[in-house]
Protein backbone atom coordinates (compact mmCIF):
# COMPACT_ATOMS: atom_id res chain seq x y z
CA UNK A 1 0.00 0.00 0.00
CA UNK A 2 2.44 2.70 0.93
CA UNK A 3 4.96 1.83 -2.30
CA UNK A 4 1.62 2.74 -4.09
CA UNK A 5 0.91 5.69 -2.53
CA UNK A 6 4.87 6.94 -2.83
CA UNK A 7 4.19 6.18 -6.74
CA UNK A 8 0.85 8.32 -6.48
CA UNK A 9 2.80 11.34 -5.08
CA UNK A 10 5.63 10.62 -7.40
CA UNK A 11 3.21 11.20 -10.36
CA UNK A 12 1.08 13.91 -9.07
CA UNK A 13 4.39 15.52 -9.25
CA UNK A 14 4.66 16.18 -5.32
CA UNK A 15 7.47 13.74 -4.30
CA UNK A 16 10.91 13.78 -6.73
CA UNK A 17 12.42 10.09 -7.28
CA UNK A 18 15.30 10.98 -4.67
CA UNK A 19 12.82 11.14 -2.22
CA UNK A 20 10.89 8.68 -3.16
CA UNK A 21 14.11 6.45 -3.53
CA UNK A 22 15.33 7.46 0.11
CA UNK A 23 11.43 6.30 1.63
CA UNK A 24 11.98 3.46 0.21
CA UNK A 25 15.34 2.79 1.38
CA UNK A 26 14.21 3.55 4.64
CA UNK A 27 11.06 1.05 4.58
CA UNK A 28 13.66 -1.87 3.36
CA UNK A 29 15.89 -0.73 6.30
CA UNK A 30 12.97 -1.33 8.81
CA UNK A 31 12.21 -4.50 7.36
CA UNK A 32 15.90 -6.20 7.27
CA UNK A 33 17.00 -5.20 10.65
CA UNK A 34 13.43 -6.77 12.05
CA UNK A 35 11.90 -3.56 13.34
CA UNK A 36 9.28 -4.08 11.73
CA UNK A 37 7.51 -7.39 10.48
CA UNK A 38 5.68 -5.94 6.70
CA UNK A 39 5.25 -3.15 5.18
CA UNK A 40 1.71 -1.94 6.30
CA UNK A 41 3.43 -1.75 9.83
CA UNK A 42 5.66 1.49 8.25
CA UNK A 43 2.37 3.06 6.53
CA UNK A 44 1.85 5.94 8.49
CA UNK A 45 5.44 6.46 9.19
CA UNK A 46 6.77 6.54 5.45
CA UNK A 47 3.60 9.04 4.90
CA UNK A 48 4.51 11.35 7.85
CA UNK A 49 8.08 11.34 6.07
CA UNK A 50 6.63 12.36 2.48
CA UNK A 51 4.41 14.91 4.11
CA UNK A 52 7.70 16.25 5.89
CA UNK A 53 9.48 16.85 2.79
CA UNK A 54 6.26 18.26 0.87
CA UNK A 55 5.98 20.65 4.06
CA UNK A 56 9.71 21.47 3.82
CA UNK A 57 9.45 22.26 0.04
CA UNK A 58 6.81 24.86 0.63
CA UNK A 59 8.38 25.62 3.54
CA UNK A 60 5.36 25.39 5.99
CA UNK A 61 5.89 24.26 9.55
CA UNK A 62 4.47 22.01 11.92
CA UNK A 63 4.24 22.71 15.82
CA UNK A 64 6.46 20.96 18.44
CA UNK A 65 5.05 18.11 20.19
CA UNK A 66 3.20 18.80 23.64
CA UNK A 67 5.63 19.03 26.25
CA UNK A 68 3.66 15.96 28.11
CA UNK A 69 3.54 14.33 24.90
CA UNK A 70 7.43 14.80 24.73
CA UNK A 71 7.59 13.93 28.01
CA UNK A 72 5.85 10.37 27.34
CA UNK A 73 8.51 9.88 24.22
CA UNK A 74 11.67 10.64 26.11
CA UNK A 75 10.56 8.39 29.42
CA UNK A 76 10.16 5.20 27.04
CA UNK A 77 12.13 2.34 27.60
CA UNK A 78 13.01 2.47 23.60
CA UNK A 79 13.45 6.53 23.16
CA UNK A 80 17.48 5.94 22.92
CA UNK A 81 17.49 3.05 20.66
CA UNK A 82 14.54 5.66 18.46
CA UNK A 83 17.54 8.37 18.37
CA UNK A 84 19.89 5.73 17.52
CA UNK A 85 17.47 4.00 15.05
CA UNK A 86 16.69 7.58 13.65
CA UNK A 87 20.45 8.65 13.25
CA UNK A 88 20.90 5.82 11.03
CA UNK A 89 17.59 6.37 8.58
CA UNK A 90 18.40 9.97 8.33
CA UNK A 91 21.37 9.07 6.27
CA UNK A 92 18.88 7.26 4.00
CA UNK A 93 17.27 10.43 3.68
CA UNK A 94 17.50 13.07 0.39
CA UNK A 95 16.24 15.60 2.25
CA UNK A 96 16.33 17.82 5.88
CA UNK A 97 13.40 17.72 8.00
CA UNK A 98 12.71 20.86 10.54
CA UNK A 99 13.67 20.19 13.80
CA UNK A 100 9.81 19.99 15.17
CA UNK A 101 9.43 16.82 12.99
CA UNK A 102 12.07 15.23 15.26
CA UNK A 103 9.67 14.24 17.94
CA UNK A 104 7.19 12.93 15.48
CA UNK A 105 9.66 10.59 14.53
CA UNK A 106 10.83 9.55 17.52
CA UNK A 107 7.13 8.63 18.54
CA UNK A 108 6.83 6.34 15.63
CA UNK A 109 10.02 4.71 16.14
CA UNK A 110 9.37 4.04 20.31
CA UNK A 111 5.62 2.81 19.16
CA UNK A 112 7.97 -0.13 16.28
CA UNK A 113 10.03 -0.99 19.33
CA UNK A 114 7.34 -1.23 21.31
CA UNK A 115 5.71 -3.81 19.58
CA UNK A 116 8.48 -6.22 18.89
């Protein structure tokens, strides 16, 4: 479902192939190193990523987590291997995100460990 969608954005002229190349990288990544277990598992994450870069090419800007939302993150057994994890996929990456979109990805990453 979410290579479709990448190929949907792709067309519709909204995602370039390096980007689309570098989500995809990053969903095979997940998959190999076991974090997750298919690719439906990754669907909202790989989405929030292309929405990311189509926010950072019309440079719009999402708001900071909640600080108790943060809070929640950062006291998860999993939030260091996330920044580890996320380290790691952001060389996969042909693009910068803003720094807000950090703790959006953190979140998804704690919720894959999580559920291993």
């Amino acid at each position: 479902m979410i290579r479709e969608k990448l190929v949907i954005l792709k067309q519709s002229n909204m995602l370039e192939q390096s980007t689309v190349d570098s989500l995809l990288a990053i969903l095979d990544y997940l998959i190999t190193k076991n974090i997750i277990d298919s690719e439906d598992k990754a669907d909202f994450f790989i989405t929030h990523l292309a929405m990311a870069c189509m926010r950072n090419n019309k440079k719009e800007y999402i708001n900071f987590l909640e600080d108790d939302m943060r809070e929640e993150i950062i006291a998860s057994e999993h939030f260091l291997a996330s920044q580890m994890l996320w380290r790691k996929l952001k060389k996969l990456l042909s693009f910068k995100l803003y720094e807000a979109e950090t703790d959006y990805i953190y979140l998804h990453l704690v919720n894959f460990l999580n559920a291993r």
